[in-house]
N, C-alpha and C. Protein backbone atom coordinates (compact mmCIF):
# COMPACT_ATOMS: atom_id res chain seq x y z
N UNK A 1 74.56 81.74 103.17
CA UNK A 1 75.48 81.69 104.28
C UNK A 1 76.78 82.36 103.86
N UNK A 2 77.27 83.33 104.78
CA UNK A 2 78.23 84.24 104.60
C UNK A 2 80.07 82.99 105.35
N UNK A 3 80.72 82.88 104.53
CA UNK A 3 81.93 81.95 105.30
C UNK A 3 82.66 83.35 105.64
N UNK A 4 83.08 83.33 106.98
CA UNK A 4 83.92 84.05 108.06
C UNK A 4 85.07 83.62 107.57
N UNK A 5 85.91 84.17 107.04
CA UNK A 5 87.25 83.57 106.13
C UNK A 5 87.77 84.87 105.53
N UNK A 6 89.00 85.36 106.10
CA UNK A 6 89.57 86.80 105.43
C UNK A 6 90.81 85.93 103.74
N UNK A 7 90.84 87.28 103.06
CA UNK A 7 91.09 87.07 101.96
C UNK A 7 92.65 86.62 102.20
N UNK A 8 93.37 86.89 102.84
CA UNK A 8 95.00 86.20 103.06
C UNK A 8 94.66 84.77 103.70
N UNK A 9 93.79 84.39 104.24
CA UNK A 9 93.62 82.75 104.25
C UNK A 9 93.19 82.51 103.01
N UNK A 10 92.18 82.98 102.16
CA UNK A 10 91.85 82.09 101.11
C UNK A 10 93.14 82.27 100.15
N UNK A 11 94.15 83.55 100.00
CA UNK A 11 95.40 82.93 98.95
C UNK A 11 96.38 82.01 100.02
N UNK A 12 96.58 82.11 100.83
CA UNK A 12 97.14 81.12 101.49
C UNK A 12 96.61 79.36 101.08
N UNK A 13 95.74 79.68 101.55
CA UNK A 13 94.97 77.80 100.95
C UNK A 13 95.04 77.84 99.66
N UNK A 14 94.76 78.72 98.43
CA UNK A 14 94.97 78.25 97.30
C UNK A 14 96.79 78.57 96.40
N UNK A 15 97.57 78.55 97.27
CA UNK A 15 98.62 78.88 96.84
C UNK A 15 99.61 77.73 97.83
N UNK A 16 99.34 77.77 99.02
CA UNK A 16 100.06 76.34 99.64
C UNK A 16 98.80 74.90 99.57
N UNK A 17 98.23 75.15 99.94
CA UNK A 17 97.65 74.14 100.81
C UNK A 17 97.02 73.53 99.68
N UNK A 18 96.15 74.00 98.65
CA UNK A 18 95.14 72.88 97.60
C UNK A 18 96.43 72.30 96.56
N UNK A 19 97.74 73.00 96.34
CA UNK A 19 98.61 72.06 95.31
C UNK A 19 98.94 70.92 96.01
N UNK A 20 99.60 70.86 97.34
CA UNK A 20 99.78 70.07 98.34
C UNK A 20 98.51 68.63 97.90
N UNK A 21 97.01 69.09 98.29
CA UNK A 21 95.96 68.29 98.25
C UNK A 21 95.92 67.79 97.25
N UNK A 22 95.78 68.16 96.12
CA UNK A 22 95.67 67.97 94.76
C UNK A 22 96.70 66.69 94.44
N UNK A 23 98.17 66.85 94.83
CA UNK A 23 99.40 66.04 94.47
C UNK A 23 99.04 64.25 95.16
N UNK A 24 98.73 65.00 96.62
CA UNK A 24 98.26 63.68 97.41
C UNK A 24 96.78 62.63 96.99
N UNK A 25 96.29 63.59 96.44
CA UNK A 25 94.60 62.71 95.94
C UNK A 25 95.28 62.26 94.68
N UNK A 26 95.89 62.70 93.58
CA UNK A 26 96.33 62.08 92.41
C UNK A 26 97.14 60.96 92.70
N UNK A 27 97.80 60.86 93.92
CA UNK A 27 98.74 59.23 94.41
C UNK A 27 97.66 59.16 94.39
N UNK A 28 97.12 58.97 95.30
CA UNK A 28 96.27 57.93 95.81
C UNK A 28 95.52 57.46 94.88
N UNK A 29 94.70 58.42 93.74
CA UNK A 29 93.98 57.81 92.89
C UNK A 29 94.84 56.63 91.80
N UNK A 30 96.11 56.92 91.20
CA UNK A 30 97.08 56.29 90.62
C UNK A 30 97.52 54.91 91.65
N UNK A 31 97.45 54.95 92.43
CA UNK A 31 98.13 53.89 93.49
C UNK A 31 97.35 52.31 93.42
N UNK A 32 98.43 51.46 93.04
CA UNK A 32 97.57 50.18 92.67
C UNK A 32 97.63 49.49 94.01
N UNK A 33 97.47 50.27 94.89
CA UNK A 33 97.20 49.06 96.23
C UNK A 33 95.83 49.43 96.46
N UNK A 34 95.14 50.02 96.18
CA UNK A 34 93.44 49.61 96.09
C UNK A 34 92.65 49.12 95.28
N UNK A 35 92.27 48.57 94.66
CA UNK A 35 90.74 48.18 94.12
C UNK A 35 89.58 49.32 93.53
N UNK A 36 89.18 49.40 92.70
CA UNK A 36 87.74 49.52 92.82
C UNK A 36 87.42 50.81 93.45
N UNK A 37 85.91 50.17 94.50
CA UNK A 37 85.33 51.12 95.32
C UNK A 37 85.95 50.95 96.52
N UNK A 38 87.05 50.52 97.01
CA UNK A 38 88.10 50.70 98.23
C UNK A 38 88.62 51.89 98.04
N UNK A 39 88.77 52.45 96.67
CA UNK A 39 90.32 53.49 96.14
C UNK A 39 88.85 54.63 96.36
N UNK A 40 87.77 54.30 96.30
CA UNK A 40 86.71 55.61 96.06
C UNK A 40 86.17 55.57 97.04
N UNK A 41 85.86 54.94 98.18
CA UNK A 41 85.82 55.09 100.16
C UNK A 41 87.19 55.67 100.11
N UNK A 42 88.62 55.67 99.83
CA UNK A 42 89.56 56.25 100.43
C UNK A 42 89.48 57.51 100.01
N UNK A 43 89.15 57.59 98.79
CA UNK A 43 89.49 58.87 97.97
C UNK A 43 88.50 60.22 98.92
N UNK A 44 87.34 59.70 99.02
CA UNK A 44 85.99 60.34 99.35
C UNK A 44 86.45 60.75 101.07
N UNK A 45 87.18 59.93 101.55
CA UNK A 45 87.77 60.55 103.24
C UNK A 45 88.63 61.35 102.90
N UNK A 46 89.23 61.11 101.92
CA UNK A 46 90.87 61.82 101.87
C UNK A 46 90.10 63.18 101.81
N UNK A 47 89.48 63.79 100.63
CA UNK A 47 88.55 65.23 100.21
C UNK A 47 87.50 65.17 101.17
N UNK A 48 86.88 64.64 102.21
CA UNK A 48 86.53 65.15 102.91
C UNK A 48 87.11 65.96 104.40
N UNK A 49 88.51 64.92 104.76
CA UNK A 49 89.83 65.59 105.40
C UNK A 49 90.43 66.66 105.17
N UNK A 50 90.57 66.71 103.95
CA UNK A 50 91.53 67.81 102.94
C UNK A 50 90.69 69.26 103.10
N UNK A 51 88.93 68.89 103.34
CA UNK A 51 88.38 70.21 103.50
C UNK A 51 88.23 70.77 104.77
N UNK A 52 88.03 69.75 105.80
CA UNK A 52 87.57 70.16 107.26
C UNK A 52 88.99 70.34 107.90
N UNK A 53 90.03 70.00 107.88
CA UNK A 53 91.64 70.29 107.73
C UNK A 53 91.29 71.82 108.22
N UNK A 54 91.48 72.67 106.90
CA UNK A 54 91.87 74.09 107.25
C UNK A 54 89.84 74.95 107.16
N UNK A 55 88.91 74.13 107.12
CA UNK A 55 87.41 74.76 106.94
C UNK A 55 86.69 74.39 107.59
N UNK A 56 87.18 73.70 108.40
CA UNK A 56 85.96 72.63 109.19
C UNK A 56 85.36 74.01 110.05
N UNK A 57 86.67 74.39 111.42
CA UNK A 57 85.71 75.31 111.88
C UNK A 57 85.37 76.53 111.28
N UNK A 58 85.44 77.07 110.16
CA UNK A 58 85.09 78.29 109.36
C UNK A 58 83.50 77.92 109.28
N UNK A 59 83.21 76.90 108.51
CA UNK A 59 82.09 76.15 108.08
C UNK A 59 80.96 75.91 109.36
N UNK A 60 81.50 75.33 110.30
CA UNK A 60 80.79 75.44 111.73
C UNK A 60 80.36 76.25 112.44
N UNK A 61 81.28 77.76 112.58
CA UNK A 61 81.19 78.74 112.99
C UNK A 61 79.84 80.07 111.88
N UNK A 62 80.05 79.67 110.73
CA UNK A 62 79.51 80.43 109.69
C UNK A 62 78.05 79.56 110.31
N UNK A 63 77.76 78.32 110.17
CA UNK A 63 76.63 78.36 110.26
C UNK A 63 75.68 78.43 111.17
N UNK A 64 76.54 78.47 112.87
CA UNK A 64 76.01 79.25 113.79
C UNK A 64 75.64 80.62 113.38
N UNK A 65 76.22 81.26 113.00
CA UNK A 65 76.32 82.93 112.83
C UNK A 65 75.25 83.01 111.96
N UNK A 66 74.89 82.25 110.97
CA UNK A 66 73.87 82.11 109.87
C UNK A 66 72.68 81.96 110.97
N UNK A 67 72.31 80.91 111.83
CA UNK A 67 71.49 80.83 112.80
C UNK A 67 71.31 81.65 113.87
N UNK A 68 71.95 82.19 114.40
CA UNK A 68 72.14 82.71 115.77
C UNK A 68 71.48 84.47 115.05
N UNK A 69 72.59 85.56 114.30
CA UNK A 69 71.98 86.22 113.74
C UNK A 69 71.59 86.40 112.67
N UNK A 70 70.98 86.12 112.53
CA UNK A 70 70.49 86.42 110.54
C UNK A 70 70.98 87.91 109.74
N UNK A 71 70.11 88.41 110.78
CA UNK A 71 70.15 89.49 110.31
C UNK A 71 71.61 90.66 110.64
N UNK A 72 72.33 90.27 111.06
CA UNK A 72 73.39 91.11 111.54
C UNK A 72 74.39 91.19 110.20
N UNK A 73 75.04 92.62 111.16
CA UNK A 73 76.03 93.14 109.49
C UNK A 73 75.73 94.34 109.91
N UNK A 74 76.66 95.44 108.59
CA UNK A 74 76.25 96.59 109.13
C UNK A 74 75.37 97.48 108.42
N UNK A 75 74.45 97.61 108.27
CA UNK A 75 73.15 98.23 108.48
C UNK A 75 73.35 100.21 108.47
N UNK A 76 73.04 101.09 107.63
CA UNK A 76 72.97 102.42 107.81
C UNK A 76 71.62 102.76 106.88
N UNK A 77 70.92 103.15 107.94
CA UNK A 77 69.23 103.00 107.63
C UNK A 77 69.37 105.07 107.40
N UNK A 78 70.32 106.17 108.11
CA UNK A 78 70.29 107.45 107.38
C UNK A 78 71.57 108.09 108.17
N UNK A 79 72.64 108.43 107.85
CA UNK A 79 73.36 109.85 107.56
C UNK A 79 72.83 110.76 108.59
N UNK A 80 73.71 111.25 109.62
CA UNK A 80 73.16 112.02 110.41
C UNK A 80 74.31 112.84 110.60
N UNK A 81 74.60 114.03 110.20
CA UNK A 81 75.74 115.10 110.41
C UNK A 81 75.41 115.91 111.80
N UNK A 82 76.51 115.68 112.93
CA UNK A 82 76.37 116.53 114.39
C UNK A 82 77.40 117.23 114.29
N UNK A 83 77.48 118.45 114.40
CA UNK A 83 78.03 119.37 114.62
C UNK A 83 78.89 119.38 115.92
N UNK A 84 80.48 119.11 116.22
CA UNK A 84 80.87 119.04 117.03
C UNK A 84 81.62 118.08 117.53
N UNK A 85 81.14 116.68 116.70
CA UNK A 85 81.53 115.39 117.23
C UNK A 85 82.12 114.41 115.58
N UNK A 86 83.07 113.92 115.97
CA UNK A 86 83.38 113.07 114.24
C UNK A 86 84.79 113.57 114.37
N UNK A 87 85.76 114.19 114.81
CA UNK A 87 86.62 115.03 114.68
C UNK A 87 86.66 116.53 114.28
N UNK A 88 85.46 116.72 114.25
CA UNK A 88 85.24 118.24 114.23
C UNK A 88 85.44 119.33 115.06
N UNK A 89 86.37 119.19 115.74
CA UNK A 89 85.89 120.36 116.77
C UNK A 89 86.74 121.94 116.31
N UNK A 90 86.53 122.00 115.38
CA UNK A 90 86.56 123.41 114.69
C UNK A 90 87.70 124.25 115.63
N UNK A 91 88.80 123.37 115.22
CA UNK A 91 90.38 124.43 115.47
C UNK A 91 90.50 124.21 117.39
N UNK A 92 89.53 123.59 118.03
CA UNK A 92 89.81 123.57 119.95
C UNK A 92 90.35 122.58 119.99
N UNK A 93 90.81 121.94 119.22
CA UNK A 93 91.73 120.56 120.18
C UNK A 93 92.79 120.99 120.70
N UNK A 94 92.53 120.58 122.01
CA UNK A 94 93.98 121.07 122.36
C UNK A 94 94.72 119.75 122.99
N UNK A 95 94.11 118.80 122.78
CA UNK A 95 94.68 117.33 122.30
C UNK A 95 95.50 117.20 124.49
N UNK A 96 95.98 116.14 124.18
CA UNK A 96 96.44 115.29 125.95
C UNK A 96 95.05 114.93 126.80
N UNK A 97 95.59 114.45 127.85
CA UNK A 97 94.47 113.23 128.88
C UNK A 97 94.47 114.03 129.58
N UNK A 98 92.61 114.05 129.52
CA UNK A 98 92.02 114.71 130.57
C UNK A 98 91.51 116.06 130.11
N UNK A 99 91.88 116.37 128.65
CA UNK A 99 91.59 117.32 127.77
C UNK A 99 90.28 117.39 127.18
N UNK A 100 89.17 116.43 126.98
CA UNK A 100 88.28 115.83 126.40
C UNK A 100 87.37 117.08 127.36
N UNK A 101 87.24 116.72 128.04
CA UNK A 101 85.57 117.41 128.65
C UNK A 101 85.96 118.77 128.77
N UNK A 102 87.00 119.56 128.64
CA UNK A 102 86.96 121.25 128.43
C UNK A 102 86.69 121.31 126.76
N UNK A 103 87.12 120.38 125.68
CA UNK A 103 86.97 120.81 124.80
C UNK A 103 85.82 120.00 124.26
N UNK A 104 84.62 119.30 124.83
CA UNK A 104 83.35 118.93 124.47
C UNK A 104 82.70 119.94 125.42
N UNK A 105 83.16 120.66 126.19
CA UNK A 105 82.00 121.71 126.82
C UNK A 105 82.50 123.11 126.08
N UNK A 106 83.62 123.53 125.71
CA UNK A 106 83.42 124.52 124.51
C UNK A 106 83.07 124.07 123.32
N UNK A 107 83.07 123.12 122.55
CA UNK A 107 81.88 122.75 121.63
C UNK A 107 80.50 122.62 121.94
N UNK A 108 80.05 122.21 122.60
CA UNK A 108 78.60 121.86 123.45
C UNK A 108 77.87 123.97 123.82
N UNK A 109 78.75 124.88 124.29
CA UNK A 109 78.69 125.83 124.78
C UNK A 109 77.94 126.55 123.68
């Protein structure tokens, strides 16, 4: 499964957001107003919050997309060079609106 997540969110989350998490799970783990397995039910919501917070819908969305297309992405099965089209038009642009179809019918010609 591919996560839908551009690279300025992931330094964003690991530069604000996980020191933030990190500071808050260490109270809590240090904090003598729990017990036991009370402090490890809290702990276990807290990191499961802390992830669905800023991933929940990344995570949701990825695994539709995982289901829905599998196979999608981009795909170049061969290289096909056309003469005329790509920005080629060999010195006729004569560029402005409405310019297009005199200078695809002297390329085309």
């Amino acid at each position: 499964m591919k996560l839908y997540i551009t690279a300025m969110s992931l330094f964003v989350l690991a530069v604000f957001y996980l020191p933030v998490v990190f500071w808050l799970l260490r109270r809590l783990w240090r904090s003598p107003r729990w017990p036991g397995m009370k402090k490890v039910g809290i702990l276990f919501v807290a990191i499961l919050l802390a992830y669905a917070i800023p991933l929940g819908d990344v995570t949701i969305n990825s695994l539709a997309m995982a289901k829905v297309c599998p196979g999608a992405g981009l795909h170049i099965y061969k290289t096909v060079e056309v003469e005329g089209f790509s920005g080629d038009l060999g010195g006729r642009d004569r560029g402005g609106p409405g310019k297009l179809d005199s200078v695809l019918s002297d390329t085309l010609a």
